[in-house]
N, C-alpha and C. Protein backbone atom coordinates (compact mmCIF):
# COMPACT_ATOMS: atom_id res chain seq x y z
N UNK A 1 82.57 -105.78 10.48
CA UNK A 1 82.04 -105.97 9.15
C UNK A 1 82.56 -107.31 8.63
N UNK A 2 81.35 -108.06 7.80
CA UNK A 2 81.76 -109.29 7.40
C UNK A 2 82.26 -108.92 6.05
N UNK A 3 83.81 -109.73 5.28
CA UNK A 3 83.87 -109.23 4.06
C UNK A 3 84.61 -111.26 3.72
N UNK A 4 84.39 -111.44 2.09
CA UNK A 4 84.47 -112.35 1.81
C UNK A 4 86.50 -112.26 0.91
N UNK A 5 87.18 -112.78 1.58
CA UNK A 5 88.59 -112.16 0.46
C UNK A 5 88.48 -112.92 -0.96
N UNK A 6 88.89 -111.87 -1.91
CA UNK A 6 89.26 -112.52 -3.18
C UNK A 6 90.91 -112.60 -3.16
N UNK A 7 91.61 -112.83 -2.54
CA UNK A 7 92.98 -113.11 -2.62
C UNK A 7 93.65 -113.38 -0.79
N UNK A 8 94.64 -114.41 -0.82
CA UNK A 8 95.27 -114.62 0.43
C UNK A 8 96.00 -113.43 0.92
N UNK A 9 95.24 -113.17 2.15
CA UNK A 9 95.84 -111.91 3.07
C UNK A 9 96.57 -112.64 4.13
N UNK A 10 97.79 -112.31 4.42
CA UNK A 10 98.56 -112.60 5.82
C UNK A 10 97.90 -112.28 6.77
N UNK A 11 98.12 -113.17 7.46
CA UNK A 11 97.21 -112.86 8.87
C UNK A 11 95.79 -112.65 9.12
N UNK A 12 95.01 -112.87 8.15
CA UNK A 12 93.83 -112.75 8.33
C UNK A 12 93.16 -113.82 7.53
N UNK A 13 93.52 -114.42 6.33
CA UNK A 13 92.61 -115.87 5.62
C UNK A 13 93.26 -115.99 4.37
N UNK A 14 92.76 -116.87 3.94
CA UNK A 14 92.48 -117.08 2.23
C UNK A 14 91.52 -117.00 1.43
N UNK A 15 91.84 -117.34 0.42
CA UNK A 15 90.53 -116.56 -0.48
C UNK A 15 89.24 -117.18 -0.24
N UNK A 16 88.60 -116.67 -0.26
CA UNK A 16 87.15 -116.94 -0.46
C UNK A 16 86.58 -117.26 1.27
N UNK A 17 87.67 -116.96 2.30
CA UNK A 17 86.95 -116.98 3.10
C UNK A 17 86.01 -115.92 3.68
N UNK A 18 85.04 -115.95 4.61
CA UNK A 18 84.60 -115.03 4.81
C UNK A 18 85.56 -114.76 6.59
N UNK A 19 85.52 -113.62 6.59
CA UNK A 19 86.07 -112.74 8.02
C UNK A 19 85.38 -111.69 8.18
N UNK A 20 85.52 -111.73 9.73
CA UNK A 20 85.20 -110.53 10.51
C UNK A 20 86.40 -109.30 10.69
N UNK A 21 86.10 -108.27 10.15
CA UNK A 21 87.45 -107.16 10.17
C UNK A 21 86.78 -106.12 10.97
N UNK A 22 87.12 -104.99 11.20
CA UNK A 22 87.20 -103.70 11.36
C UNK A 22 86.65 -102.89 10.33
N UNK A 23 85.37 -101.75 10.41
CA UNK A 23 85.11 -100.97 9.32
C UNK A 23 86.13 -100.53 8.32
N UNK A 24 87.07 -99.81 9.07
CA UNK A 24 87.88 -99.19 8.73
C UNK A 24 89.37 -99.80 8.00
N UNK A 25 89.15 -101.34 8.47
CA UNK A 25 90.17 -101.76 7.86
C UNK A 25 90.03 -101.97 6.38
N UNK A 26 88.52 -102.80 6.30
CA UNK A 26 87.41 -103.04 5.34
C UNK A 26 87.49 -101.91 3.98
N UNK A 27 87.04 -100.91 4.70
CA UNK A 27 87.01 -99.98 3.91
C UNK A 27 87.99 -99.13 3.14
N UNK A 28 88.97 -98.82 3.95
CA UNK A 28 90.22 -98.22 3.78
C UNK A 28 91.33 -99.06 2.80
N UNK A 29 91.51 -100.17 2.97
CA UNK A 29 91.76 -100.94 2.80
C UNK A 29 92.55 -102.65 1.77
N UNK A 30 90.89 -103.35 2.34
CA UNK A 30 90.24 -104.32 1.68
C UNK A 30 89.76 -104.51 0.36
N UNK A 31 88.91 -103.70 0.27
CA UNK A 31 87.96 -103.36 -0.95
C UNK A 31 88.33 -102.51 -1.29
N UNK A 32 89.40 -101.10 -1.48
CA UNK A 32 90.10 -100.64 -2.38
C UNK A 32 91.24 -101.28 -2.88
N UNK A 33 91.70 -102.43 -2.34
CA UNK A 33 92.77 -103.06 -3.08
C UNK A 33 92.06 -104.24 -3.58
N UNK A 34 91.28 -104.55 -3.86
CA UNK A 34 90.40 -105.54 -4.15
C UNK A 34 90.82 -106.63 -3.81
N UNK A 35 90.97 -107.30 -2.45
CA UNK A 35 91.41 -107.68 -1.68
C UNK A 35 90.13 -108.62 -0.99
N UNK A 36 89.04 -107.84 -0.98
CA UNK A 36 87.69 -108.44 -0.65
C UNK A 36 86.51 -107.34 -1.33
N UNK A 37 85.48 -108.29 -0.97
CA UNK A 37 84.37 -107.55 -0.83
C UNK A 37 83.53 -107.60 0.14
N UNK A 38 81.87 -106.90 0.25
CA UNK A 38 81.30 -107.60 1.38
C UNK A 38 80.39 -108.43 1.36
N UNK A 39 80.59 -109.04 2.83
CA UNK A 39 79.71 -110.33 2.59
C UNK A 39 78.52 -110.11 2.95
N UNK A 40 77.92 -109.72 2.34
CA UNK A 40 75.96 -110.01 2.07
C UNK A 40 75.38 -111.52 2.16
N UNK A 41 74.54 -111.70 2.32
CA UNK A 41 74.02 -112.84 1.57
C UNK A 41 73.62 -113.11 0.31
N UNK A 42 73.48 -112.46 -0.46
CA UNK A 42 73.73 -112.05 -1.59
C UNK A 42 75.09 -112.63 -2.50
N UNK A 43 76.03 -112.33 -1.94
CA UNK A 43 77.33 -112.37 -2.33
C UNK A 43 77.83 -113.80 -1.93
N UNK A 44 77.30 -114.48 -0.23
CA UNK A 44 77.55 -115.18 0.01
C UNK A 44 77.20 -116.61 -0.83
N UNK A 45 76.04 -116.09 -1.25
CA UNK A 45 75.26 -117.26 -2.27
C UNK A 45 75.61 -117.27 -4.04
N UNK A 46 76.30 -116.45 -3.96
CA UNK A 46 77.12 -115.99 -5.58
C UNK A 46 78.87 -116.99 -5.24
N UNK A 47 79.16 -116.21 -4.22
CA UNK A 47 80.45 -117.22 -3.98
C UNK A 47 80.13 -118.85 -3.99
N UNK A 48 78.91 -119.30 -3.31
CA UNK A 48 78.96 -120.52 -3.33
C UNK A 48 78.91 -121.18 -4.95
N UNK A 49 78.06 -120.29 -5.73
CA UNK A 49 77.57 -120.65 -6.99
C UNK A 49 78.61 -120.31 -7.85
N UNK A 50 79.68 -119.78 -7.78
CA UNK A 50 80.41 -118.98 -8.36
C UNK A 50 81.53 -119.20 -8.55
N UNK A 51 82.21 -120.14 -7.37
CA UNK A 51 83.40 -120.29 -6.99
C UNK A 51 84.28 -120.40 -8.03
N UNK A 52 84.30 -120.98 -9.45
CA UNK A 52 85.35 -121.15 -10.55
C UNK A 52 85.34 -120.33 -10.60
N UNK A 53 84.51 -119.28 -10.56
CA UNK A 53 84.32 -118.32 -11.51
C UNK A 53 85.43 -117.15 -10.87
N UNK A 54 85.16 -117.32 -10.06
CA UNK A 54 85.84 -116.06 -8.68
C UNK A 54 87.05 -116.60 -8.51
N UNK A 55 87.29 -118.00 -9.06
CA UNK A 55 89.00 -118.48 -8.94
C UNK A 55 89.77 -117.49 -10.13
N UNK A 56 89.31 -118.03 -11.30
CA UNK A 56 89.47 -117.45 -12.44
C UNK A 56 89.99 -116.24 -12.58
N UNK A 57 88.87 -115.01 -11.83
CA UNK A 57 88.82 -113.65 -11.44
C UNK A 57 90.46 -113.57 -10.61
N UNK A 58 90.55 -114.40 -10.19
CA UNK A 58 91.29 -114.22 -9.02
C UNK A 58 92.45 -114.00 -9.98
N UNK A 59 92.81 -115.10 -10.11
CA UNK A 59 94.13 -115.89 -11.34
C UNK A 59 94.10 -114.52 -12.24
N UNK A 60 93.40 -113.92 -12.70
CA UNK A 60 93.49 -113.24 -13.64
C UNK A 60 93.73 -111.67 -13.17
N UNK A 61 93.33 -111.18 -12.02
CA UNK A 61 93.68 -110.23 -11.54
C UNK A 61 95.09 -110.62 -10.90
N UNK A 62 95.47 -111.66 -10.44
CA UNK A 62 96.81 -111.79 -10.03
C UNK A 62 97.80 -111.89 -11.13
N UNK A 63 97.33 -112.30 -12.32
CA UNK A 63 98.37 -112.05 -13.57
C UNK A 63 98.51 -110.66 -13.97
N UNK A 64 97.50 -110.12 -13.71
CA UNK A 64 97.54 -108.27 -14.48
C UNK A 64 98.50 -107.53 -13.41
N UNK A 65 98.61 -108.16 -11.66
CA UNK A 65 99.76 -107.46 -11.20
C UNK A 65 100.78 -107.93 -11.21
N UNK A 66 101.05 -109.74 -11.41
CA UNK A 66 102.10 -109.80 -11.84
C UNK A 66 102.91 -108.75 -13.16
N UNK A 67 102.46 -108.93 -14.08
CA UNK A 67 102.53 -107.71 -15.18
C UNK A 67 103.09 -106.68 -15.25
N UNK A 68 102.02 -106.09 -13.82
CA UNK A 68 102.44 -104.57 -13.36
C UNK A 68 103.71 -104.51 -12.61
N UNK A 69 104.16 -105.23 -11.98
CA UNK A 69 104.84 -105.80 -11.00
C UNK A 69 106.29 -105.64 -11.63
N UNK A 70 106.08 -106.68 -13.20
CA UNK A 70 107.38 -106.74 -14.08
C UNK A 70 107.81 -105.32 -14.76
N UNK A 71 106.92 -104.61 -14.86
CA UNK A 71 106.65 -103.28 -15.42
C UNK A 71 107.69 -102.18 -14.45
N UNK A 72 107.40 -102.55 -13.22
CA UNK A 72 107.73 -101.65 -12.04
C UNK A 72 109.00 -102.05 -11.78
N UNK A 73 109.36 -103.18 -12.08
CA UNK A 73 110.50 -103.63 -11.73
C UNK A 73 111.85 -103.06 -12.65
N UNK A 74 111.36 -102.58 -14.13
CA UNK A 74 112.17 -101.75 -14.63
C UNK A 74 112.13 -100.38 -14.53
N UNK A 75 111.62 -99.87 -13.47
CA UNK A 75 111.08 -98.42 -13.41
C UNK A 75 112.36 -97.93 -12.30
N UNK A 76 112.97 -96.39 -13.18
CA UNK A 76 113.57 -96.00 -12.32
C UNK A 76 112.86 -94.76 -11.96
N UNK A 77 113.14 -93.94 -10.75
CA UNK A 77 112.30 -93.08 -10.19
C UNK A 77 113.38 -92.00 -10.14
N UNK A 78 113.54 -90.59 -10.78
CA UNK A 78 114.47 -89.73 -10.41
C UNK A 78 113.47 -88.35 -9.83
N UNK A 79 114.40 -88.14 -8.70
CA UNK A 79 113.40 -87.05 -8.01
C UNK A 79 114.61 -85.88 -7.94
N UNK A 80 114.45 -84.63 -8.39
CA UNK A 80 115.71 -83.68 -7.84
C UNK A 80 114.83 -82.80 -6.58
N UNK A 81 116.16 -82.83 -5.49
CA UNK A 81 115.01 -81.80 -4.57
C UNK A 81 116.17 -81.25 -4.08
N UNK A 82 115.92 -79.23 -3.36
CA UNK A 82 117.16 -78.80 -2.80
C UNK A 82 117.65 -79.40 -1.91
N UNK A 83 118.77 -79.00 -1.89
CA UNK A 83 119.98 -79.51 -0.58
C UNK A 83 120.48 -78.05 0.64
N UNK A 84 120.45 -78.41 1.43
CA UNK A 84 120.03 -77.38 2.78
C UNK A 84 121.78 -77.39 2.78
N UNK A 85 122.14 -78.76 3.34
CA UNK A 85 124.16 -78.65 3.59
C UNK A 85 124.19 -80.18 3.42
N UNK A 86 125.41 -80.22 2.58
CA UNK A 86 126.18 -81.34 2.14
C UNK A 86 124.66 -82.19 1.79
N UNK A 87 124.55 -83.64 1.84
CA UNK A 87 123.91 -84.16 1.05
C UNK A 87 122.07 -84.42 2.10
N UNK A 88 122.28 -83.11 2.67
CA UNK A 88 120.41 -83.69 3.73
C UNK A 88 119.86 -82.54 2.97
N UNK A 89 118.29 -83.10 2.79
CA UNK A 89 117.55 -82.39 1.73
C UNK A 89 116.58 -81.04 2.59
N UNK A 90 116.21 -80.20 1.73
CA UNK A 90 115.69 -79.20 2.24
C UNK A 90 113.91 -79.86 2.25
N UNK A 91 113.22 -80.46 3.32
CA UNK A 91 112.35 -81.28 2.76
C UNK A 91 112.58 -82.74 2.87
N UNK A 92 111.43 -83.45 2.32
CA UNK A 92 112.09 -85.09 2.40
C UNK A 92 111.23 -85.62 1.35
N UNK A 93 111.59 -86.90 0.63
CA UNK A 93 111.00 -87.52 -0.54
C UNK A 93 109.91 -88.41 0.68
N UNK A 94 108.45 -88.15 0.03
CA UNK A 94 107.13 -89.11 0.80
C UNK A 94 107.13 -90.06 -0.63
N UNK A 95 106.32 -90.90 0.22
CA UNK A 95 105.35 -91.90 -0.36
C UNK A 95 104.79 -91.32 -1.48
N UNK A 96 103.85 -89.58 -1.26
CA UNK A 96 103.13 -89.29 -2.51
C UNK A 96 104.23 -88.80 -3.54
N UNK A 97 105.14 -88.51 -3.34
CA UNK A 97 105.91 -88.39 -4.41
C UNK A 97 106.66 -89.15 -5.10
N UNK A 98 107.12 -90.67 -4.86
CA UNK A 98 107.14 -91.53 -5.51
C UNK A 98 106.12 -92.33 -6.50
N UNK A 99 104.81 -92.02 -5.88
CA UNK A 99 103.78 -92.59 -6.38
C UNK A 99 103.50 -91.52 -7.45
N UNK A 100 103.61 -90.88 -7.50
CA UNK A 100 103.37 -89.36 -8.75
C UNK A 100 104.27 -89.46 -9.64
N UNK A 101 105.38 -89.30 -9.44
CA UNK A 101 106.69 -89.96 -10.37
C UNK A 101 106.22 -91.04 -11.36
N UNK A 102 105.95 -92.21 -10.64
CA UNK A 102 106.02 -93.41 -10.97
C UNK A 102 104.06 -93.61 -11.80
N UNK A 103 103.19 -92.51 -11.77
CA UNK A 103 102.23 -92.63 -12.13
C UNK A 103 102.32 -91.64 -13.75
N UNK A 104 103.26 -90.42 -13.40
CA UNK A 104 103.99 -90.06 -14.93
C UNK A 104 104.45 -90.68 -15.72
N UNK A 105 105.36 -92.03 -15.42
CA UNK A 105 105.73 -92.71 -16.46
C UNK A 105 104.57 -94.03 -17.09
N UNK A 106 103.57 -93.59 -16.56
CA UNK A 106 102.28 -94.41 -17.06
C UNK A 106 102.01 -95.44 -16.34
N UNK A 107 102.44 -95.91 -14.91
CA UNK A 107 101.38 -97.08 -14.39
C UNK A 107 101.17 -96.38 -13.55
N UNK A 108 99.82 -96.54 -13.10
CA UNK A 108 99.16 -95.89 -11.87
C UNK A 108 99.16 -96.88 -10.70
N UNK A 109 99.72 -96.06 -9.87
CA UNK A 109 99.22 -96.47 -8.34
C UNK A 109 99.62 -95.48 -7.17
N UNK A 110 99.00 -95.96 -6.40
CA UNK A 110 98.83 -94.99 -5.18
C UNK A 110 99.65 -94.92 -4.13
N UNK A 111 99.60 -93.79 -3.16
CA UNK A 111 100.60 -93.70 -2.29
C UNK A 111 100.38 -94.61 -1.10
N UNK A 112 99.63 -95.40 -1.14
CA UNK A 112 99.21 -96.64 0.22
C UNK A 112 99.94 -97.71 -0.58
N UNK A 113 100.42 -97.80 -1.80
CA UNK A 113 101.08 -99.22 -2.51
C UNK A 113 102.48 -98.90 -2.22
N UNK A 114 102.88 -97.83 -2.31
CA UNK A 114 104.36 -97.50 -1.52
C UNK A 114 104.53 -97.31 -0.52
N UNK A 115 105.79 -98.50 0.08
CA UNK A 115 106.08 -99.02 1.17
C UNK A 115 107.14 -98.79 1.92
N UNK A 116 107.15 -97.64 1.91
CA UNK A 116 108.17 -96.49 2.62
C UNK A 116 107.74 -96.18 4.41
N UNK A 117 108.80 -96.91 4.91
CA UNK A 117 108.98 -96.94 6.38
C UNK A 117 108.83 -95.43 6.98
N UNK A 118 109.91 -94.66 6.58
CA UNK A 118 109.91 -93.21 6.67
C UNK A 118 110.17 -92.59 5.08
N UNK A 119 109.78 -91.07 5.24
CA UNK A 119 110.38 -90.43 4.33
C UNK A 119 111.96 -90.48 3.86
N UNK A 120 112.31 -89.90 2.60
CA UNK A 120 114.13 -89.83 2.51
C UNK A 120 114.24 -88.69 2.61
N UNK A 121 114.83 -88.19 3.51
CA UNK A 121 115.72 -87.33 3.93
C UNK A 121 117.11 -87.32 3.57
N UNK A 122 118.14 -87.74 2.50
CA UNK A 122 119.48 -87.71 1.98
C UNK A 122 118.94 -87.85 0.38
N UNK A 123 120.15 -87.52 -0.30
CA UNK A 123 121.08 -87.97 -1.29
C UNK A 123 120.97 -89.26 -1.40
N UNK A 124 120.44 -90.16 -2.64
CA UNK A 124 121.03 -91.10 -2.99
C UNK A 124 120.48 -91.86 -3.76
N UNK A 125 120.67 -93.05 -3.71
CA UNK A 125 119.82 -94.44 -3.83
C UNK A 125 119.19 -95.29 -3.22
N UNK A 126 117.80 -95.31 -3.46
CA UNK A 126 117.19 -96.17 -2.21
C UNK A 126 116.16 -96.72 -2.98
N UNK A 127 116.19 -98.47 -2.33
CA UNK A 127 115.54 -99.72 -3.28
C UNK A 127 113.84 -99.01 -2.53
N UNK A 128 113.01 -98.93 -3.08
CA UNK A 128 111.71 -98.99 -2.68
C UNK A 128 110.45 -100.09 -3.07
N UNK A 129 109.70 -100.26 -2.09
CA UNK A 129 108.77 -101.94 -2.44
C UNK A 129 107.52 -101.25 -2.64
N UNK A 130 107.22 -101.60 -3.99
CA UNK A 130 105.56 -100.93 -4.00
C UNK A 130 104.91 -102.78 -4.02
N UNK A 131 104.02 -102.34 -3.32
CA UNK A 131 102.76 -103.59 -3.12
C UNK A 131 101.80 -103.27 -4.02
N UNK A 132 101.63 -104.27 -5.26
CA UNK A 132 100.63 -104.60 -6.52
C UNK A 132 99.38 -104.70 -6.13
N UNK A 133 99.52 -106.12 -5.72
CA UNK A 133 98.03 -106.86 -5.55
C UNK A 133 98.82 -107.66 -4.78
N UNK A 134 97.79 -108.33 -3.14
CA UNK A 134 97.79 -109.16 -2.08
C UNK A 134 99.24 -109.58 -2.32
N UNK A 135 99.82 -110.24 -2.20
CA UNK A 135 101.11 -110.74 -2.05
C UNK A 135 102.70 -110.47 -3.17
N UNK A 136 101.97 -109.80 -4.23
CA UNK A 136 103.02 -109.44 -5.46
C UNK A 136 103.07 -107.87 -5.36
N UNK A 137 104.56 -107.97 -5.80
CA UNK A 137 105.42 -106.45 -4.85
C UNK A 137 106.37 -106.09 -5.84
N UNK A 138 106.96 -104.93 -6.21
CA UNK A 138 107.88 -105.49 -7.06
C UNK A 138 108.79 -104.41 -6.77
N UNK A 139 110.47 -104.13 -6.79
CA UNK A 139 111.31 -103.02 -6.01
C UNK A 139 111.50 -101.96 -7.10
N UNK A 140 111.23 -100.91 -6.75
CA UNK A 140 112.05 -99.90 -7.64
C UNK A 140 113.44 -98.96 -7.33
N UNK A 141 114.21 -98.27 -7.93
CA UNK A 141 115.01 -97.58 -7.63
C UNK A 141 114.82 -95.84 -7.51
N UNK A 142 115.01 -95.47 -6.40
CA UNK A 142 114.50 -93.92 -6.26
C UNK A 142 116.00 -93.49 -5.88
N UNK A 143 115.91 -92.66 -7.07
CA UNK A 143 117.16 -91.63 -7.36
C UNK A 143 116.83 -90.23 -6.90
N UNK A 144 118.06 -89.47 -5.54
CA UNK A 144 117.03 -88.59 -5.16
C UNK A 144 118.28 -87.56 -5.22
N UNK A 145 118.87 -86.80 -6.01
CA UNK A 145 119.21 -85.58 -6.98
C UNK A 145 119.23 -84.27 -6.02
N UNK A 146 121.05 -83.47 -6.14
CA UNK A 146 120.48 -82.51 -6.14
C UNK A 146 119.61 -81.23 -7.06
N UNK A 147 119.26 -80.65 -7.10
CA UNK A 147 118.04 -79.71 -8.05
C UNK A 147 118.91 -78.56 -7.93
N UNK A 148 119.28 -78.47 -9.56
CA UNK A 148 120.43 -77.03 -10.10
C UNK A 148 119.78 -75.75 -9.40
């Protein structure tokens, strides 16, 4: 699938180019992080005509996650969950449960923006990287409690 990016992706282009991806990357992806769209001819002939315009777009969706970004960056995350023996949890803290937490205290985002290697399995403190928009990220703190 041809898709045109509205923001610089690693490893694959910069903005406004057009690329060849994978459906699934495309879809899954691309165009839910608004990241791209697709390239039609249609679209292709809007980008050419368009281009301030789609800079602009750009700049301006990259300020609203900067924003979010600064937002997240004061966000602490407290999760209480049982404890099986000494400090390993009965269970483990995912991705969707940081993202649920962190969507209660009023910014929304999803469990594909949290960038959790594995689940937590302990007690503690652990820095977590949620991904905004294309290249802006911002760390939070997940506090993970035992539950009275």
């Amino acid at each position: 699938m041809e898709v045109i990016l509205k923001a610089n992706v690693p490893n694959l282009g910069n903005m406004m180019d057009v690329v060849k991806v994978k459906n699934g990357y495309a879809m899954n992806y691309l165009i839910p992080n608004k990241l791209a769209i697709r390239a039609t001819e249609e679209a292709k002939k809007k980008i050419a005509e368009n281009r301030e315009a789609m800079e602009a777009l750009f700049n301006k969706e990259l300020g609203a996650a900067r924003e979010v970004a600064a937002k997240l960056a004061e966000v602490t995350v407290n999760l209480s969950r049982r404890v099986v023996e000494g400090e390993r949890l009965y269970g483990s803290v995912t991705a969707a449960d940081i993202a649920d937490e962190i969507t209660k205290q009023g910014i929304k985002i999803t469990r594909a923006q949290v960038a959790l290697a594995e689940p937590i399995k302990q007690l503690g403190v652990y820095p977590v990287t949620i991904k905004v928009f294309g290249e802006v990220s911002a760390e939070v703190k997940v506090w993970v409690v035992k539950a009275d």
